[in-house]
Protein backbone atom coordinates (compact mmCIF):
# COMPACT_ATOMS: atom_id res chain seq x y z
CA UNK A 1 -31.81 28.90 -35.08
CA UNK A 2 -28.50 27.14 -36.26
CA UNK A 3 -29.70 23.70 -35.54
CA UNK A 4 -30.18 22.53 -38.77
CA UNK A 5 -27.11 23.94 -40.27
CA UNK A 6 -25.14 22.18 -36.92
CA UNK A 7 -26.54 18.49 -37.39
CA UNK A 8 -25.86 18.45 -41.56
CA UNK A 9 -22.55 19.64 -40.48
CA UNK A 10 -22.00 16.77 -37.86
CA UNK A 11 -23.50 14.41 -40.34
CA UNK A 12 -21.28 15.70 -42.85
CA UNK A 13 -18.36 15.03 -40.90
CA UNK A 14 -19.42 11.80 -38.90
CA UNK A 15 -15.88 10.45 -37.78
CA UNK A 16 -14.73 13.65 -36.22
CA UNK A 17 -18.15 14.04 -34.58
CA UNK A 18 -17.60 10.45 -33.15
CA UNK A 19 -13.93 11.02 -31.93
CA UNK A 20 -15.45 14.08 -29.94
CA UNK A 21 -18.06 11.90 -28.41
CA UNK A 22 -15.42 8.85 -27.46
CA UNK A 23 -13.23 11.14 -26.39
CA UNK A 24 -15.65 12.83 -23.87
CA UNK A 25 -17.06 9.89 -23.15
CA UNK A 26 -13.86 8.37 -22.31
CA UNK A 27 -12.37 11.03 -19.99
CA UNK A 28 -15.83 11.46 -18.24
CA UNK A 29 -15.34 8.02 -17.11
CA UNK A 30 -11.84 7.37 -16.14
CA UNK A 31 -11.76 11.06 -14.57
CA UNK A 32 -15.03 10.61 -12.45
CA UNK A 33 -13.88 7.16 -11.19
CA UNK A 34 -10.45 8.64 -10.84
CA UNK A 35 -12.05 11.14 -8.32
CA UNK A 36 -14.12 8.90 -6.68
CA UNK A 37 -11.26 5.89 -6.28
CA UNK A 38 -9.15 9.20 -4.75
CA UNK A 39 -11.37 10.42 -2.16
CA UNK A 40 -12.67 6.78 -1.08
CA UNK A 41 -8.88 6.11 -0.72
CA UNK A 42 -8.83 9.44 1.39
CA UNK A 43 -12.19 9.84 3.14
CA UNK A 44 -10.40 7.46 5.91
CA UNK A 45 -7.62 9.88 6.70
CA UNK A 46 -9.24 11.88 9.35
CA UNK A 47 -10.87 9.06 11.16
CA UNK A 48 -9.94 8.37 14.96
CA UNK A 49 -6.92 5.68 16.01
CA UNK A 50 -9.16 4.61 18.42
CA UNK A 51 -5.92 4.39 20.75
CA UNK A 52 -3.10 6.89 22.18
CA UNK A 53 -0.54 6.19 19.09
CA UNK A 54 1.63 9.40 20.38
CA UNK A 55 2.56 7.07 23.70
CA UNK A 56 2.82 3.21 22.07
CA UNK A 57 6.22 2.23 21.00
CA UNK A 58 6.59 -1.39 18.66
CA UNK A 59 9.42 -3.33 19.09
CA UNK A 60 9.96 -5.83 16.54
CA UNK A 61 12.07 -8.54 17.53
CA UNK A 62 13.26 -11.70 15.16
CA UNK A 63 16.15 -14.93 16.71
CA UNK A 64 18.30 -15.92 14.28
CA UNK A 65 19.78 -18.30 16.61
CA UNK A 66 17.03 -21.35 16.93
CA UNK A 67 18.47 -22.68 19.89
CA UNK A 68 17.14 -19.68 22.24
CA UNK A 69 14.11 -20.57 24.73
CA UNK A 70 11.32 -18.13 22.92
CA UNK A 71 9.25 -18.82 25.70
CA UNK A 72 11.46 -17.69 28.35
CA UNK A 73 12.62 -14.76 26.25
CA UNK A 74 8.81 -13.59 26.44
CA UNK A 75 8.70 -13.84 29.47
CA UNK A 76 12.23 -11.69 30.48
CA UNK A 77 11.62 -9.01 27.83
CA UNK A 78 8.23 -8.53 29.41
CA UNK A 79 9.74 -8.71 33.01
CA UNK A 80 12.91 -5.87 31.91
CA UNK A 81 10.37 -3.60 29.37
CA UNK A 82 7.87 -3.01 32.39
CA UNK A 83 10.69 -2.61 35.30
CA UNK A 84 12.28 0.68 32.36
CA UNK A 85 11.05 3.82 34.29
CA UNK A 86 7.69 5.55 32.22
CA UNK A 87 6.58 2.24 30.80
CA UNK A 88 2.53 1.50 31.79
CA UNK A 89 2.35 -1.75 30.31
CA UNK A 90 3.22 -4.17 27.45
CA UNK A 91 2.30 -7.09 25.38
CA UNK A 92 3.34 -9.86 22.87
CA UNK A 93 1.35 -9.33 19.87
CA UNK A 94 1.32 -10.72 16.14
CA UNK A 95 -0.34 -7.65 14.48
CA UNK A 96 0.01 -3.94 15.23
CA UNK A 97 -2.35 -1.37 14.47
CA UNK A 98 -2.23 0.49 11.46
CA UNK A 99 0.14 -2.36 10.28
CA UNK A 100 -2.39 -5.25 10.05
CA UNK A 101 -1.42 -7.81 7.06
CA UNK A 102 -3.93 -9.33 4.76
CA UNK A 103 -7.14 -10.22 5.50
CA UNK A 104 -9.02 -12.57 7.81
CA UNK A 105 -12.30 -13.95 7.39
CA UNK A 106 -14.43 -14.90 10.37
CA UNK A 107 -18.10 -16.94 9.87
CA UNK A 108 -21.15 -17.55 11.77
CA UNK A 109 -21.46 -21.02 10.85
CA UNK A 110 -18.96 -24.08 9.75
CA UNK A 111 -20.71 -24.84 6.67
CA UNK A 112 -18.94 -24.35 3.38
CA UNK A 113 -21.17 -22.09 2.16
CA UNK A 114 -21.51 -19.73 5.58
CA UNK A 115 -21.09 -16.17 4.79
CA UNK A 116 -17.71 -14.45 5.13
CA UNK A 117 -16.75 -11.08 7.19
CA UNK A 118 -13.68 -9.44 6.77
CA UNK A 119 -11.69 -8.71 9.39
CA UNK A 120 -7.91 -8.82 11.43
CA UNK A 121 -7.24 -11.21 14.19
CA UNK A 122 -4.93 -9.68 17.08
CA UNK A 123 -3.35 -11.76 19.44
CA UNK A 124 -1.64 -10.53 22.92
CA UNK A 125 -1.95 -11.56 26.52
CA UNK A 126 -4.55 -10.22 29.21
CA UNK A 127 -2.61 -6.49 28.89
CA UNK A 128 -3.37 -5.99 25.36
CA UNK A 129 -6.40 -4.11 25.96
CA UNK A 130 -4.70 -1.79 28.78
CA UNK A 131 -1.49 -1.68 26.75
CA UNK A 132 -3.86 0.04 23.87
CA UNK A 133 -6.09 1.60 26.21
CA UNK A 134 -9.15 0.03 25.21
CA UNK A 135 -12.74 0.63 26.64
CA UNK A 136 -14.54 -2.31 27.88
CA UNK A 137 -18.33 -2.02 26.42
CA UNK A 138 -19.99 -5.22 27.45
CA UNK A 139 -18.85 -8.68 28.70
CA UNK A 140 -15.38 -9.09 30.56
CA UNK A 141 -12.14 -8.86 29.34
CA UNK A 142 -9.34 -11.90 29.37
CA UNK A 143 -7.85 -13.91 32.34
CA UNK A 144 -4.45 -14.93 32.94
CA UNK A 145 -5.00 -18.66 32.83
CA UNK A 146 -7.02 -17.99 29.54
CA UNK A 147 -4.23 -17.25 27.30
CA UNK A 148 -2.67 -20.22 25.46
CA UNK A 149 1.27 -19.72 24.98
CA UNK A 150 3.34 -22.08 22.89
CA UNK A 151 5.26 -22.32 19.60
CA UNK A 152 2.79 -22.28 16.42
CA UNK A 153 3.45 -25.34 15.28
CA UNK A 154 2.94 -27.64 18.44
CA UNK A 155 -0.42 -25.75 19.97
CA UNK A 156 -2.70 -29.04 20.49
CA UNK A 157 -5.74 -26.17 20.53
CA UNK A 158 -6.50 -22.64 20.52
CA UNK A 159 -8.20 -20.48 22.75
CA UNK A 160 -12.23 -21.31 23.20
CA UNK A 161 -12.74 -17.25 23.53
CA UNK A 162 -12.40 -14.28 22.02
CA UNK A 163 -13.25 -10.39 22.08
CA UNK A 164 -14.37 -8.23 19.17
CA UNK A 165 -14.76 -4.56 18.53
CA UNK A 166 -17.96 -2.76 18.79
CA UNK A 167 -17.57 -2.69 14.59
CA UNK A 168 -17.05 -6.17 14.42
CA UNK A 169 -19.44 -7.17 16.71
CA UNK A 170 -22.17 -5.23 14.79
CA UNK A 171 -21.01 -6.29 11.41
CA UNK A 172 -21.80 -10.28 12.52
CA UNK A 173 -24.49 -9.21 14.68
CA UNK A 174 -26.83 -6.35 13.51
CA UNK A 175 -29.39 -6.33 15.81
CA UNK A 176 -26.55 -5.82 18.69
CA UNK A 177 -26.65 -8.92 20.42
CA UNK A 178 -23.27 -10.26 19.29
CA UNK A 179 -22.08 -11.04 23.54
CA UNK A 180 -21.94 -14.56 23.93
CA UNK A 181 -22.49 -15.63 20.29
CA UNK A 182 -20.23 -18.39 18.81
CA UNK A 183 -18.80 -17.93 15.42
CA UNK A 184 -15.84 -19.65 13.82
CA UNK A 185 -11.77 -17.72 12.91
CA UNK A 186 -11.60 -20.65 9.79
CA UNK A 187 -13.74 -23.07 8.02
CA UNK A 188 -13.63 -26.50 9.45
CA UNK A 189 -12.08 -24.71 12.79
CA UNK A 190 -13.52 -25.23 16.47
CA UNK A 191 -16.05 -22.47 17.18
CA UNK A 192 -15.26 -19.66 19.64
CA UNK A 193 -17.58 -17.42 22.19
CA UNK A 194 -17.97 -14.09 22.08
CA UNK A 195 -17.14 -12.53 25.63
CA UNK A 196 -16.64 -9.23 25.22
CA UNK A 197 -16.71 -6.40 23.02
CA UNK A 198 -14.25 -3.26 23.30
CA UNK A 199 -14.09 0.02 21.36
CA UNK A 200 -12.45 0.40 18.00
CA UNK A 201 -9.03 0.54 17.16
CA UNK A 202 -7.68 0.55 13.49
CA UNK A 203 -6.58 -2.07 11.90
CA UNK A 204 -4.67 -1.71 8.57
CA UNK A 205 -4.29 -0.44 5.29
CA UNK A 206 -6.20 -3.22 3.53
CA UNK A 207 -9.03 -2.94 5.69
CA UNK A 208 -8.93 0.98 5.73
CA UNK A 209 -8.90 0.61 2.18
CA UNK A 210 -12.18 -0.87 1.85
CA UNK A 211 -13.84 1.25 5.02
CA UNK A 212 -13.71 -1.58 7.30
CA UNK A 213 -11.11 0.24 9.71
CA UNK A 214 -12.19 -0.84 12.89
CA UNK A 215 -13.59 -4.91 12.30
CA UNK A 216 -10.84 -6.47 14.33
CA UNK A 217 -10.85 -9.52 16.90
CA UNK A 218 -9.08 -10.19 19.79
CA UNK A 219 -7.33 -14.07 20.75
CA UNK A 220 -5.99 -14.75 24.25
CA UNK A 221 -2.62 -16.28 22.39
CA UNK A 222 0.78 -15.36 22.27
CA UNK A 223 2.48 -17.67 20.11
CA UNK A 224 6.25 -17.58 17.88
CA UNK A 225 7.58 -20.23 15.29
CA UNK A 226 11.19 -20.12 13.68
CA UNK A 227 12.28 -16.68 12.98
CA UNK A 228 8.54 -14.91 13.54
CA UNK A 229 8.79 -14.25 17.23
CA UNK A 230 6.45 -11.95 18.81
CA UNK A 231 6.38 -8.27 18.81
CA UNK A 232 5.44 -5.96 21.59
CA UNK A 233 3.18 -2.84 21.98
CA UNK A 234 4.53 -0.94 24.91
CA UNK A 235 2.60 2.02 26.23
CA UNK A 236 4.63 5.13 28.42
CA UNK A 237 3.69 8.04 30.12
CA UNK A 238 2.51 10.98 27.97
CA UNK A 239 5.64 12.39 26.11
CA UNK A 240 8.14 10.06 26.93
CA UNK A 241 7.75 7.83 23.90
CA UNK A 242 10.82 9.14 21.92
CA UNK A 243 12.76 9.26 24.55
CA UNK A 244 12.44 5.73 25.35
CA UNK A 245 12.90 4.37 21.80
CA UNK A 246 16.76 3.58 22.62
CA UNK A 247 16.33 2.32 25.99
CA UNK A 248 13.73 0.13 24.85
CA UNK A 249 16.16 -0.99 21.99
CA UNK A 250 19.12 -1.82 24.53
CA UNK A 251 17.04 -3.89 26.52
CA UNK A 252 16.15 -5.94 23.95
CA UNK A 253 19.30 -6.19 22.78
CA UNK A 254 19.75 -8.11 26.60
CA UNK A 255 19.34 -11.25 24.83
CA UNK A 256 21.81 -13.17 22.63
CA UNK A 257 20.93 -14.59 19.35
CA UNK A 258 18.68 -12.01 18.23
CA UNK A 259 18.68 -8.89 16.28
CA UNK A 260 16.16 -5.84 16.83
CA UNK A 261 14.25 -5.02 13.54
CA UNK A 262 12.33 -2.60 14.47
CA UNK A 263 11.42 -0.07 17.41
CA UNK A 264 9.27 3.48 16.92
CA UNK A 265 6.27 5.18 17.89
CA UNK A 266 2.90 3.82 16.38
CA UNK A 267 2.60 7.49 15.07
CA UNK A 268 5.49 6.42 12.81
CA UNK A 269 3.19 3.33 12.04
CA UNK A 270 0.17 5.38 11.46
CA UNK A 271 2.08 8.00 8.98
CA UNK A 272 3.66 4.89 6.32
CA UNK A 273 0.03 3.57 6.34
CA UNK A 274 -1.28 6.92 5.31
CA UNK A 275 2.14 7.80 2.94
CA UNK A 276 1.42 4.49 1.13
CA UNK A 277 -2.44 5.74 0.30
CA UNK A 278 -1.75 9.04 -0.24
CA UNK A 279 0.70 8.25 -2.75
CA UNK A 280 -1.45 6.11 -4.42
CA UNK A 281 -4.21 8.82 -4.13
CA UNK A 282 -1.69 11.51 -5.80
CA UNK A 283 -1.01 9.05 -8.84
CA UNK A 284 -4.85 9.27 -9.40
CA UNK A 285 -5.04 12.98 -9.35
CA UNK A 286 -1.99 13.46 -11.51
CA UNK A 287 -3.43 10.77 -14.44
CA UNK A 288 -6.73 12.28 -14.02
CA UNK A 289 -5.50 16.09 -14.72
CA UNK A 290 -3.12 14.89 -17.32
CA UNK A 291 -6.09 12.78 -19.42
CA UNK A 292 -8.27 16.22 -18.64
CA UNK A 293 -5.77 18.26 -20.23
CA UNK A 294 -5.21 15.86 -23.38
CA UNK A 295 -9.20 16.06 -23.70
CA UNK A 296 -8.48 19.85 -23.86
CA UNK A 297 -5.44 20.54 -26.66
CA UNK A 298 -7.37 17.57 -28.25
CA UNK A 299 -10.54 19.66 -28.70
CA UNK A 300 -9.08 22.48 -28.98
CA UNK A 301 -6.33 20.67 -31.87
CA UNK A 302 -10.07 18.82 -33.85
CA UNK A 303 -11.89 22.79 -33.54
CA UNK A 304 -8.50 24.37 -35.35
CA UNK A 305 -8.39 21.63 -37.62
CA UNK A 306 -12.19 22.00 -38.71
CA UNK A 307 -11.64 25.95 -38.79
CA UNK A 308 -9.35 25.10 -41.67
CA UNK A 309 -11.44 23.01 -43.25
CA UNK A 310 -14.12 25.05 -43.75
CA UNK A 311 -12.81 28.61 -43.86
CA UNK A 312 -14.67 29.31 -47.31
CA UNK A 313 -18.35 28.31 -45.24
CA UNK A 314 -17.13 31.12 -42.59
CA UNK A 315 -16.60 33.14 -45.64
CA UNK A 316 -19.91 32.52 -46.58
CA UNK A 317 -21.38 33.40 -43.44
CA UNK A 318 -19.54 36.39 -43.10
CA UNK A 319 -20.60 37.38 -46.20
CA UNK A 320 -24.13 36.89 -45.45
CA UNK A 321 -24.42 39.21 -42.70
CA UNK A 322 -23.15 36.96 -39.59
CA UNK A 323 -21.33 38.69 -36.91
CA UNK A 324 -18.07 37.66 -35.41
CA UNK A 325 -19.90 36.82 -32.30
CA UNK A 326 -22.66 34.43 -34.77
CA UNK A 327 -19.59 32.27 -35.49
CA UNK A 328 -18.24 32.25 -32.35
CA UNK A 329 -21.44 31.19 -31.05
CA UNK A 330 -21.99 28.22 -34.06
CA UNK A 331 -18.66 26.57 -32.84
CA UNK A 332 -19.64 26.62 -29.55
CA UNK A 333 -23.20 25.05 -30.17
CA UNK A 334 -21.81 22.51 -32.13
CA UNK A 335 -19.40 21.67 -29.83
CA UNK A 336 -21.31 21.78 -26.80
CA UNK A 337 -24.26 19.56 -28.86
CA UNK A 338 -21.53 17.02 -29.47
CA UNK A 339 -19.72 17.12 -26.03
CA UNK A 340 -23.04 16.55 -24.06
CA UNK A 341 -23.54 13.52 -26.12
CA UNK A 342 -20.28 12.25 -25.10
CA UNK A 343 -21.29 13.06 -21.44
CA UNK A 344 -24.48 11.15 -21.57
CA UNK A 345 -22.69 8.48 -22.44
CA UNK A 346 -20.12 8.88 -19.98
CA UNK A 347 -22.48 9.18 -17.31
CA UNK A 348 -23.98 5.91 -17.87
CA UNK A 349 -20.17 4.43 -18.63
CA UNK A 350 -18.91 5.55 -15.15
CA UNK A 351 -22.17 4.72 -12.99
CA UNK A 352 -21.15 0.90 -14.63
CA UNK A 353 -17.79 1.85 -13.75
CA UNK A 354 -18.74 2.64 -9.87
CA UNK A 355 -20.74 -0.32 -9.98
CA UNK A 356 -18.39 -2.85 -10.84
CA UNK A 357 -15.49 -1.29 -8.00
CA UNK A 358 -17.94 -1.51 -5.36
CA UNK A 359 -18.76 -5.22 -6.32
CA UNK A 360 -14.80 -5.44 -6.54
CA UNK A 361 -14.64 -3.59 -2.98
CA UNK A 362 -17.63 -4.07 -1.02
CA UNK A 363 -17.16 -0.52 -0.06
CA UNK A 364 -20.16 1.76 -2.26
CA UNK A 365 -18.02 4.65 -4.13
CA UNK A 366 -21.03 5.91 -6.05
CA UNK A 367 -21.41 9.81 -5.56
CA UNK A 368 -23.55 11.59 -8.27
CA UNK A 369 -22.28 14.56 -7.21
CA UNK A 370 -18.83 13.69 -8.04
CA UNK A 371 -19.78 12.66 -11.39
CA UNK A 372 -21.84 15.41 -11.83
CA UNK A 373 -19.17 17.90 -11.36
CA UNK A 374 -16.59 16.16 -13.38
CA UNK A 375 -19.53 16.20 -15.97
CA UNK A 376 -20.01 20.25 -15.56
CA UNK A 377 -16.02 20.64 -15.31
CA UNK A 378 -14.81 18.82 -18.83
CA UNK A 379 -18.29 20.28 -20.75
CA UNK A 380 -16.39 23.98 -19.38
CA UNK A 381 -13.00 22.87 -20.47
CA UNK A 382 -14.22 21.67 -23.63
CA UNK A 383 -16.08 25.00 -24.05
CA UNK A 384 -12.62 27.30 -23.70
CA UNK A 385 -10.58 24.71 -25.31
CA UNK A 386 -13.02 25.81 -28.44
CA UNK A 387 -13.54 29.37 -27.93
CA UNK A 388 -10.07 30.12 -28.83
CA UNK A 389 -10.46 28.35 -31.88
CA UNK A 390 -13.65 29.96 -32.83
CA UNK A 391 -13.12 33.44 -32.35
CA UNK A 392 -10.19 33.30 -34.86
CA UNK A 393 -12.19 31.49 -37.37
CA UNK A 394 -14.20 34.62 -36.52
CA UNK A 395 -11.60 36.59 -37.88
CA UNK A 396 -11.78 34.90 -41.66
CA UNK A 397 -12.95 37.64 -44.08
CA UNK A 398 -15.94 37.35 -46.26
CA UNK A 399 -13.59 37.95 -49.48
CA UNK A 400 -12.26 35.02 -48.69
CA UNK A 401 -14.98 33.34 -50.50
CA UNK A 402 -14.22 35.06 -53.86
CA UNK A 403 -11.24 32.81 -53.49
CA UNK A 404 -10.25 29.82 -55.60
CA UNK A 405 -10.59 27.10 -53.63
């Protein structure tokens, strides 16, 4: 067996033995939590809206004149966007799906110390759910002369109620009893009841991010301050969304002192939410396959380098009766003794690794299988990256040990 001969040669030549092993170690770790950041960032892409994006248009309306009557505004851009012909129904809202800022915390207590659950906090009128097409799974949805209207800034309360999706409810509420329960939107707040729960719409990237994609809550509340003024969700007939993107536009555009910022199909929404990740996702891959490739010429560059260093020990062999094939096969023992090493300690480097994002995340991104494979895949890159190497040291002659050295 070439054991022995192996380990005096690693002893012999400790530091390059111990930039193999770092380097392994190294790209085990940032490549298998590369991979696992990746598909954690992707493994929301195929997951149901929850609503029929393809016929909801957002309008996005901002006053640049102060003077206008908001309030009255509301209520004429309402009156002229359900009178266009193929509109269903509409409604002021703060937050759009798939476009969702931040996040919000909601608690089951008011104590300081009362645990937090993330979430986003939608506001519209009573037509929000109809206007996203929402199903209705226990309680009762909102009344007219429930939602609280008024500027920000001068609201002497908020609304008493709210509604929360069937992910939400059972986030706050695991043993499913979450109808009729009070919890609180912000520490030191007045609580709110629980009246219904509806099925799940997305939120937003953040959210989506971290595999929460469907905690949201609902608040009876249209509201505006200086130069944030609501937006509206307006759902059409089945194909007729496009087509209404202009008209929708002009009749905005009814009222003075105002510009139009915005005005699409939430598909449009939906897509930037998912350009943004994948993006993000693509960097990963591409630093990822350029580290795995380093780790390669690298090996390959420290095998070359130790094929010239000991050319008169091939010699030797050679000379001794060893086949092309014996020194081949020496190289890629050694190798494969030293890049294991470096794997084992990898392995333990990136389980840490996946430990601390999930603390950082909440969301568990620990796959052994993932690991596993980017274990198996670098130990056979490593393996080519040396054969090369090896079979020309193969090559060396066994006069070349009658040389001087």
């Amino acid at each position: 067996m070439e054991f022995r001969p192996i380990l005096l040669s690693i002893k012999h030549n400790k530091a390059i033995a111990m930039l193999v092993i770092i380097q392994v170690a190294i790209t085990l770790t940032v490549l298998s939590g590369s991979l696992l950041m990746t598909t954690s960032t992707l493994k929301e892409w195929n997951l149901p809206s929850g609503i029929p994006h393809d016929n909801i248009i957002s309008a996005v309306p901002q006053f640049y004149d102060l003077d206008v009557d908001v309030r009255q505004s509301v209520v004429d851009d309402l009156a002229g966007i359900k009178a266009l012909p193929g509109v269903i129904n509409a409604s002021p809202v703060t937050q759009r799906p798939f476009d969702a800022q931040g996040i919000q915390k909601v608690y089951l207590d008011a104590t300081n110390e009362a645990q937090e659950y993330d979430t986003n906090i939608f506001t519209g009128d009573a037509n929000f759910h109809e206007v996203l097409q929402l199903s209705l799974i226990e309680g009762r949805l909102f009344r007219e002369n429930e939602i609280v209207t008024g500027k920000k800034d001068e609201l002497n309360a908020t609304p008493p109620i709210v509604m929360v999706s069937e992910d939400m409810a059972k986030a706050l509420f695991p043993d499913g009893d979450a109808l009729g329960k009070t919890i609180w939107l912000a520490k030191g707040a007045s609580p709110v009841e629980i009246i219904g729960i509806y099925s799940n719409f997305m939120n937003g990237e953040r959210l989506n991010y971290f595999g929460q994609s469907y905690r949201t809550v609902l608040q009876p509340l249209v509201t505006w301050q200086n130069r944030e003024d609501p937006s509206y969700l307006i759902r059409v007939e089945d194909g007729m969304a496009e087509g209404l993107l202009e008209t929708v536009r002009n009749q905005l555009y009814q009222i003075d002192g105002r510009y139009i910022n915005q005005v699409e199909v939430l598909t449009r929404t939906q897509k930037r939410m998912y350009d943004g990740r994948g993006s993000h996702a693509i960097m990963l891959l591409v630093i990822s396959i350029i580290l795995l490739l380093i780790t390669a010429f690298g090996m390959a560059g420290l095998v070359s380098f130790l094929v010239t260093q000991r050319q008169k020990q091939i010699g030797t062999r050679r000379a001794l009766g060893a086949t092309k094939w014996d020194v081949v096969r020496y190289f890629m023992l050694e190798n494969g003794i030293l890049t294991s090493i470096g794997i084992l300690t990898g392995l333990v480097l990136s389980i840490v690794f996946a430990f601390v994002l999930t603390e950082d995340s909440g969301v568990n991104i620990l796959d052994m299988s993932y690991i596993f494979a980017t274990a198996f895949f670098i130990l056979l890159i490593n393996q080519l990256a040396v054969y090369f190497p090896a079979k020309k040291a193969a090559n060396v002659e066994p006069a070349i040990v009658t040389r001087a050295a």
